[in-house]
Structure formats: C-alpha cells, structure tokens
Protein backbone atom coordinates (compact mmCIF):
# COMPACT_ATOMS: atom_id res chain seq x y z
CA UNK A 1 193.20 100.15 196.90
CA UNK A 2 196.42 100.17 198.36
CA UNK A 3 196.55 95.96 198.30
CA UNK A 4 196.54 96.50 194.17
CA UNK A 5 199.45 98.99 194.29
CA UNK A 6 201.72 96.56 196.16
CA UNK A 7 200.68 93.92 194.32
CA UNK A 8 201.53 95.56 190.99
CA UNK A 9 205.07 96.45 192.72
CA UNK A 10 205.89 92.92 193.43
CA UNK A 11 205.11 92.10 189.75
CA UNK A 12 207.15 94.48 188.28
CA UNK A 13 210.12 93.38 190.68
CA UNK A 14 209.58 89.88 190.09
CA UNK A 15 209.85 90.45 186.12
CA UNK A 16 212.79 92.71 186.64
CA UNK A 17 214.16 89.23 188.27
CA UNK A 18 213.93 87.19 186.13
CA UNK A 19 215.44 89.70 182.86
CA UNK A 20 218.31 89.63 185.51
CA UNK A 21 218.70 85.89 185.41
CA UNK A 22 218.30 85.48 182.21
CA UNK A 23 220.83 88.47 181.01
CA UNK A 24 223.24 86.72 183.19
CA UNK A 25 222.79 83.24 181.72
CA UNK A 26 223.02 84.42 178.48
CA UNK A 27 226.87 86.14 179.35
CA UNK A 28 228.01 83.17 181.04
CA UNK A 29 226.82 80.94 177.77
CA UNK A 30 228.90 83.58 175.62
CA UNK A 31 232.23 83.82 178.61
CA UNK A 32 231.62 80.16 178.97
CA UNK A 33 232.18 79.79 174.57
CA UNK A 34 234.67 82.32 174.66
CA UNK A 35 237.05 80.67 176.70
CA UNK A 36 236.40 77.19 175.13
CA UNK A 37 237.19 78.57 171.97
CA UNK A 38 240.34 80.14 173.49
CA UNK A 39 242.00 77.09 174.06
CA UNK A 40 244.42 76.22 171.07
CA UNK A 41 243.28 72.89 171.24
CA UNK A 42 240.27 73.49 170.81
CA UNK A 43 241.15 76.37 167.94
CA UNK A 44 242.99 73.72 165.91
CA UNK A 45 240.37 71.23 165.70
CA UNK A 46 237.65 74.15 164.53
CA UNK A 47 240.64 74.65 161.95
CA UNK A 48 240.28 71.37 160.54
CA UNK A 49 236.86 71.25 160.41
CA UNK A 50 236.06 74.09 158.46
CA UNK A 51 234.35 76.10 160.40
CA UNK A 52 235.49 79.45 158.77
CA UNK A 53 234.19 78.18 155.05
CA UNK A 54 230.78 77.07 156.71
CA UNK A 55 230.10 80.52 157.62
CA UNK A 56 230.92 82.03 153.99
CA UNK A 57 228.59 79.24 152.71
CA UNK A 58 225.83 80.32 155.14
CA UNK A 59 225.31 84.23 154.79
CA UNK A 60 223.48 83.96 151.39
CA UNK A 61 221.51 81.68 152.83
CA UNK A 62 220.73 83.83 155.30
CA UNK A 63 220.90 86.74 152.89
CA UNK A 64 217.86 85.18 151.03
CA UNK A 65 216.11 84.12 154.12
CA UNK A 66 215.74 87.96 155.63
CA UNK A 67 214.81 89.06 152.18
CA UNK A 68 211.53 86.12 152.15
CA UNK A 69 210.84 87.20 155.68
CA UNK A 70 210.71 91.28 154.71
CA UNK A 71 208.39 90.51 152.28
C-alpha cells in the first residue's frame, strides 16, 4: 500500500517538472523575441515589410474563424 502512495508522489512531481520546463521555454521564446525585436535594425526592416498592415488584414479573418468554431 504504501509502494502506490510513493509512486503516485513521484508522478505528480515529475509532471510538476516538466510544466516547469516548459513555462520556462515558453518565456525565454517570448524574452528571446522581445529583444530581437528591440533592436532598431531589426524594427526598421519589420517597417518595411508591412508587418503592422498584415495584422489589420488578419483579425477578420480570425474574427470569422472563432465565430465557425463557436458554432
């Protein structure tokens, strides 16, 4: 009986892991963009491409496409 209790313990800790690991990927991906897109460089080029007016042209888009899903 007392085999199955530790056993469920190192699950549980083992999970709790790996949410660790992956919280802290996912905020070094977003640091990591943050200070690439920092850079004035960087800041220009994303100027000149048109970054800004691909957004506006993508939130009906994904306007409509939450609206299918709901349904």
């Amino acid at each position: 009986m007392e085999s199955h209790i530790v056993k469920h313990e190192g699950n549980a800790l083992g999970a709790d892991k790996d949410t660790l690991y992956l919280l802290g990927g996912a905020a070094l991906i977003v640091f990591g963009a943050g200070l690439i897109l920092s850079n004035p460089v960087v800041r220009k080029y994303m100027g000149q491409l048109g970054v800004g007016n691909m957004a506006k042209d993508l939130i009906p888009d994904l306007d409509r496409y939450l609206k299918l899903r709901s349904m």
